[in-house]
Protein backbone atom coordinates (compact mmCIF):
# COMPACT_ATOMS: atom_id res chain seq x y z
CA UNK A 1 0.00 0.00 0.00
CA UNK A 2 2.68 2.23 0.58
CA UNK A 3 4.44 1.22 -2.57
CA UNK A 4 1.56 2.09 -4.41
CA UNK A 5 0.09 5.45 -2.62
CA UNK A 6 3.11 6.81 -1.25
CA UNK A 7 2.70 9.02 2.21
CA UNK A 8 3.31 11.98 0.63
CA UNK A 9 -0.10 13.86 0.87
CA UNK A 10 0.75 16.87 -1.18
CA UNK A 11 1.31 14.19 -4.14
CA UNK A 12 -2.01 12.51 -3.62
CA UNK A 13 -5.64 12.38 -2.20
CA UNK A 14 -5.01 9.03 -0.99
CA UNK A 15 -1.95 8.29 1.42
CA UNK A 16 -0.89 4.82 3.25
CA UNK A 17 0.50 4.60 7.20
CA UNK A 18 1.14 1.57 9.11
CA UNK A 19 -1.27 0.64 11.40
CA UNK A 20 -0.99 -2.08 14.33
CA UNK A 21 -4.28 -2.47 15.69
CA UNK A 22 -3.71 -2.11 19.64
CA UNK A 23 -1.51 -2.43 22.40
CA UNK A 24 -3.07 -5.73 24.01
CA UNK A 25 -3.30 -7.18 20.44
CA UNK A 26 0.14 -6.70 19.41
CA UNK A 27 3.33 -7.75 20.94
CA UNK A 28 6.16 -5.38 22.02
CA UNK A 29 8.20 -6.24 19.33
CA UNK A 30 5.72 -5.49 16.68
CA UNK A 31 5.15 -2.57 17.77
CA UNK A 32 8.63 -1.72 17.64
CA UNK A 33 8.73 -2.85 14.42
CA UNK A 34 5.51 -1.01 12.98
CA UNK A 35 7.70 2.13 14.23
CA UNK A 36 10.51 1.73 12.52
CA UNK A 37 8.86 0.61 9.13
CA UNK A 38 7.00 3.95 9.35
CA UNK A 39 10.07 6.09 10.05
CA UNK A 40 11.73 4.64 7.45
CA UNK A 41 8.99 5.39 4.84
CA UNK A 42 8.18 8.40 6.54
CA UNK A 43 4.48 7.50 7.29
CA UNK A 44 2.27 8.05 9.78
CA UNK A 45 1.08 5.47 12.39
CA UNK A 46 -2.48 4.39 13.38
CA UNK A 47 -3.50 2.63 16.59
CA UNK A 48 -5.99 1.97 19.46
CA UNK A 49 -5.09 3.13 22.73
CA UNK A 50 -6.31 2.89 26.39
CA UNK A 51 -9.82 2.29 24.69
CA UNK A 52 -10.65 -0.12 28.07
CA UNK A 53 -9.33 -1.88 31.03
CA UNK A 54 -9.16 -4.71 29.54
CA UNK A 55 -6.36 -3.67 26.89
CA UNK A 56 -4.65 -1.73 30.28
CA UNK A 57 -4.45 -5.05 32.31
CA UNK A 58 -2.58 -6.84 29.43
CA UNK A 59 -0.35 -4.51 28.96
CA UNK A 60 1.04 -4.34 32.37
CA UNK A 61 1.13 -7.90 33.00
CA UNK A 62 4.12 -7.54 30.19
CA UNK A 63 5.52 -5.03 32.78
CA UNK A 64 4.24 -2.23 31.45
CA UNK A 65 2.72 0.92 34.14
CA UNK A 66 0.10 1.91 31.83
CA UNK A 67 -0.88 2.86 28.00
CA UNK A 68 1.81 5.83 28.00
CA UNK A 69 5.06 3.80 29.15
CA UNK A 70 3.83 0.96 26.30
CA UNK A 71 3.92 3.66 23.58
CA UNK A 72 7.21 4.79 24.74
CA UNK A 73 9.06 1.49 24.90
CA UNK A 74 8.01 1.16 20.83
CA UNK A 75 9.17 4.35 20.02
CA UNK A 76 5.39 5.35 19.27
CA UNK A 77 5.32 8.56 20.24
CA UNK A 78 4.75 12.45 18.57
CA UNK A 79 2.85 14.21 16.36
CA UNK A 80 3.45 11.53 13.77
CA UNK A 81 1.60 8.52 15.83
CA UNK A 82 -2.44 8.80 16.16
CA UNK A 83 -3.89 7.34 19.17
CA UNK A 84 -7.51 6.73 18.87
CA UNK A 85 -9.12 6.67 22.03
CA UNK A 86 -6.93 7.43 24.47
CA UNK A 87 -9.64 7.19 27.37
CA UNK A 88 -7.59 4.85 30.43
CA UNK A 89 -4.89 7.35 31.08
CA UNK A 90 -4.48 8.52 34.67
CA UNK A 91 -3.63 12.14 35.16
CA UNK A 92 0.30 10.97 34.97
CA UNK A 93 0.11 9.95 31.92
CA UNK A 94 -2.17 12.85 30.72
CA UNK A 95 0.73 14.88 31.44
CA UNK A 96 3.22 12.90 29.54
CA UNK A 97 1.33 12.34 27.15
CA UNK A 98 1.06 16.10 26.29
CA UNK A 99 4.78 16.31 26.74
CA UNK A 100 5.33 13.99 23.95
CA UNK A 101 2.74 15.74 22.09
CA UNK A 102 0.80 12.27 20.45
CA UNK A 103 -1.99 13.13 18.64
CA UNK A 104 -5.25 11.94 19.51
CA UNK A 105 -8.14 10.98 17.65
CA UNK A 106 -11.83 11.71 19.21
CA UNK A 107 -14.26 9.13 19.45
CA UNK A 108 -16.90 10.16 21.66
CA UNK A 109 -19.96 8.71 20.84
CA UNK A 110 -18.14 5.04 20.73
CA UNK A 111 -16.59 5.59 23.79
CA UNK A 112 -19.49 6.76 25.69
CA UNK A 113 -21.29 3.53 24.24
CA UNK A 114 -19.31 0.86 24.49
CA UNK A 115 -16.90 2.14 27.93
CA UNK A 116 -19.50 5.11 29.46
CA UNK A 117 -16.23 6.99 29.60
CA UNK A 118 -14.59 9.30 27.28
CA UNK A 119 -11.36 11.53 27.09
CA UNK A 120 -10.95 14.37 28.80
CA UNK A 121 -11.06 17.03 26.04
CA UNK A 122 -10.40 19.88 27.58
CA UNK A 123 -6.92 18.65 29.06
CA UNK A 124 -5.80 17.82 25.41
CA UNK A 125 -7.44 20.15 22.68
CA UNK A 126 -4.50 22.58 23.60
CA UNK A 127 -1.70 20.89 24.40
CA UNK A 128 -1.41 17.91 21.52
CA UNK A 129 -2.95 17.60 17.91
CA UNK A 130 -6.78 16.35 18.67
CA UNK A 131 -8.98 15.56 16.01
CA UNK A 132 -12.73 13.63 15.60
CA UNK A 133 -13.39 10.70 14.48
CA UNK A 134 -16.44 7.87 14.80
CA UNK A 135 -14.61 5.02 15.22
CA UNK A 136 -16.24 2.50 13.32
CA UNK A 137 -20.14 1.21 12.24
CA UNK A 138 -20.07 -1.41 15.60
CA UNK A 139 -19.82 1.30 17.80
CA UNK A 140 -21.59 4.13 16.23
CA UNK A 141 -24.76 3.73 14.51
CA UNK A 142 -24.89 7.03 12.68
CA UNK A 143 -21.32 7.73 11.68
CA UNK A 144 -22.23 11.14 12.38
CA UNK A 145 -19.29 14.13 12.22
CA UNK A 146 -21.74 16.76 13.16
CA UNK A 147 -23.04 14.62 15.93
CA UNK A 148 -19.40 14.13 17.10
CA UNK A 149 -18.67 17.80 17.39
CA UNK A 150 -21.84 18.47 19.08
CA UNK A 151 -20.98 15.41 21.45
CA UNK A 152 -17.22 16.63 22.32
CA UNK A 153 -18.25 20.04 23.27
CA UNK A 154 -21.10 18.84 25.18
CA UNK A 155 -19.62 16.30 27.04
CA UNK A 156 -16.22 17.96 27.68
CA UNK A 157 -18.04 20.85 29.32
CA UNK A 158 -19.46 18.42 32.03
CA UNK A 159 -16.19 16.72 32.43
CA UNK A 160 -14.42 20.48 32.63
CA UNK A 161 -17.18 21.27 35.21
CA UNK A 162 -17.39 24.12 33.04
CA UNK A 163 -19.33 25.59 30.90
CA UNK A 164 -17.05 28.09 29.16
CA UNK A 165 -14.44 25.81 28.13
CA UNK A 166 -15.02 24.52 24.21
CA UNK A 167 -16.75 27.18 22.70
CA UNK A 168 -18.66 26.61 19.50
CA UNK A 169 -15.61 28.33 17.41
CA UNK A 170 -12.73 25.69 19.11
CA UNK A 171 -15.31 23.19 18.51
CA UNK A 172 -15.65 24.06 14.63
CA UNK A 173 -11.86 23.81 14.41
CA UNK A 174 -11.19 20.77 16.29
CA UNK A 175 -13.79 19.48 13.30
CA UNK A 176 -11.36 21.13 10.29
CA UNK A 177 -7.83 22.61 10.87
CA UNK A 178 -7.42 20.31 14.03
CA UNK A 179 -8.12 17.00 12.43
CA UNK A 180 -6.36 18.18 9.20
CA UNK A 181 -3.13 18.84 11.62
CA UNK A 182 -3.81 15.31 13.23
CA UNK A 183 -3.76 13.69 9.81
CA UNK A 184 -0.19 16.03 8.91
CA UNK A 185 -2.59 17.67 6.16
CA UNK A 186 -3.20 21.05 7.58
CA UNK A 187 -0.75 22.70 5.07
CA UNK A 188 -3.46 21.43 2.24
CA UNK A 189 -6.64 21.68 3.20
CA UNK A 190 -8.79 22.18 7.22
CA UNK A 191 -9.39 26.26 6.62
CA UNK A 192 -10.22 28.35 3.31
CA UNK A 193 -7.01 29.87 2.65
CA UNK A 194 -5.17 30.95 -0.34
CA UNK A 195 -3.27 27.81 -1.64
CA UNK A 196 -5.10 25.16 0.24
CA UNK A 197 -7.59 22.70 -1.80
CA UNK A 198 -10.83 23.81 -2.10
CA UNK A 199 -12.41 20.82 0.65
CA UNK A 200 -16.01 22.67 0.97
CA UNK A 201 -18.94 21.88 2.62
CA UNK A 202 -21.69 24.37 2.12
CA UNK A 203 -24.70 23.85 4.46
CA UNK A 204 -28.32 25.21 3.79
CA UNK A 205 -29.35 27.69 5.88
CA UNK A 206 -33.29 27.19 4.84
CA UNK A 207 -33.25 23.97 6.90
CA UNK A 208 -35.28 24.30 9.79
CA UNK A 209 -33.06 23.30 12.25
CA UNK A 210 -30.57 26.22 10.98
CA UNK A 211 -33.03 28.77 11.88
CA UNK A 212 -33.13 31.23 13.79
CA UNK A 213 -29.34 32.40 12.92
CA UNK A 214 -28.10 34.14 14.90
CA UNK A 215 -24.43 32.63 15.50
CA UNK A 216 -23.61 30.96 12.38
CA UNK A 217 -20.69 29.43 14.04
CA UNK A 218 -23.41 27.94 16.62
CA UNK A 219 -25.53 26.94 14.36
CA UNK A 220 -23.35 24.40 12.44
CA UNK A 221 -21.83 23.01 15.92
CA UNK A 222 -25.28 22.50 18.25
CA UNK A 223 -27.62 22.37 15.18
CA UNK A 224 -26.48 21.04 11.53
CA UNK A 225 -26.62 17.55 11.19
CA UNK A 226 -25.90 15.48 7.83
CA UNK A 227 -29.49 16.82 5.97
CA UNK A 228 -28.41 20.02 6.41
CA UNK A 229 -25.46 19.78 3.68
CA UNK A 230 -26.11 21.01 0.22
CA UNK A 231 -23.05 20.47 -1.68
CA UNK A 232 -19.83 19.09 -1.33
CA UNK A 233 -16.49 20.32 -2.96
CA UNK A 234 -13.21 18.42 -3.07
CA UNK A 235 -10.07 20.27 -4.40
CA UNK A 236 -12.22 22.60 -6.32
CA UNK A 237 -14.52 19.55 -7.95
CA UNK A 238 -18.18 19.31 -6.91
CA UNK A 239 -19.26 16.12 -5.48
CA UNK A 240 -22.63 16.61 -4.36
CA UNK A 241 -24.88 19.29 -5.08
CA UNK A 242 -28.59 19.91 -3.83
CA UNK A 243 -27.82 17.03 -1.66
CA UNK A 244 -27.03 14.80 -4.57
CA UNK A 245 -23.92 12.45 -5.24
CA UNK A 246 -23.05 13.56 -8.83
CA UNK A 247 -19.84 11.14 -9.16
CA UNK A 248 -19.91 7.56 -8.25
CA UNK A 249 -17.69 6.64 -5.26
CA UNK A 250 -15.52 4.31 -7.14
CA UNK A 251 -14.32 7.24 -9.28
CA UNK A 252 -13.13 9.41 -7.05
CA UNK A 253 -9.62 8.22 -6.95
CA UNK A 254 -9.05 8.71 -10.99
């Protein structure tokens, strides 16, 4: 896969990383491994992390402390390595982990689910590249982005005890630049910027549930949901307009 796509995103849509599936699942040594292959072919790694207990008491009967000192031991850690989950950390390894700066993917609504727990937001968005994601279909029924960013703000708020932290514009950008920085693509697309691909989503403001406006910025965080897109852009060619696929799926990559 590498061979073929290259990890090069500036050269193509479509990029390959290496991607062990977790820490319980995977010995030391491939992990190790999976780190070095991706150094040398300068790709990005993908894994689940402290997603339960479970995957935590494995670990540490191979004389691990936790999630964190695992990850350090294969040499997976940084900005280059993206830790979905990322939920059983104590407050030690929060603040490592934001000393090695590990990026974190976002899964709230398949976290919430599946472990009634979920990462504390608000101790990360700052400090370390955090992004959204859904996880996958088994664990989230809708598959949702909007619902995600709705969910993280939301839920972090409780968990902050606080309900200034997240605002509706930091939770629009952990939904764009931020997972764009996560995925080492920020350069190219996340923001509408001079030089960056035109990646648009324009949303329909004749919905109901986008009226009244008056915070735009509120608007697409606490009420757009999937119906509410019109059209979709990618690098400058339309995709869907008046809610409408207009190009098959399996021509996209051409």
């Amino acid at each position: 896969m590498i061979e073929r796509y290259g990890t090069d995103p500036a050269r193509s849509r479509i990029v390959a990383g290496i991607a062990p599936h977790a820490l319980d699942t995977c010995s030391d040594a491939l992990l190790r491994e999976c780190g070095e292959r991706a150094r040398r072919a300068g790709a990005r790694v993908y894994l689940h992390v402290a997603q339960c207990q479970a995957e935590i008491d494995a670990i540490r009967r191979r004389g691990h402390g936790g999630a964190l000192s695992c990850l350090r031991c294969a040499g997976l850690t940084g900005p280059d390595v993206v830790a979905a989950h990322a939920i059983y950390l104590d407050r030690d390894e929060e603040e490592g982990w934001c000393r090695d700066g590990t990026a974190i993917c976002h899964c709230p609504a398949s976290n919430l689910k599946i472990e009634a727990r979920t990462l504390p937001l608000n101790r990360y968005a700052d400090e370390v590249p955090v992004g959204l994601g859904t996880d996958w279909t088994a664990s989230n029924n809708a598959m949702d982005m909007f619902w995600e960013m709705r969910l993280a703000g939301l839920v972090g708020k409780m968990q902050a005890d606080d309900p200034t932290v997240l605002p509706t514009a930091r939770m629009l950008r952990l939904a764009t630049l931020d997972g764009a920085r996560v995925l080492g693509i920020d350069h190219l697309v996340g923001s509408v910027d001079v030089g960056k691909r035109a990646d648009l989503v324009v949303l329909d403001l004749n919905q109901p549930e986008m009226r009244p406006l008056h915070d735009p910025v509120s608007n697409i965080v606490h009420s757009a949901g999937p119906r509410s897109v019109r059209d979709v852009l990618v690098d400058g060619e339309i995709r869907v307009r008046g809610g409408k696929l207009l190009v098959p799926p399996d021509a996209w990559t051409s």
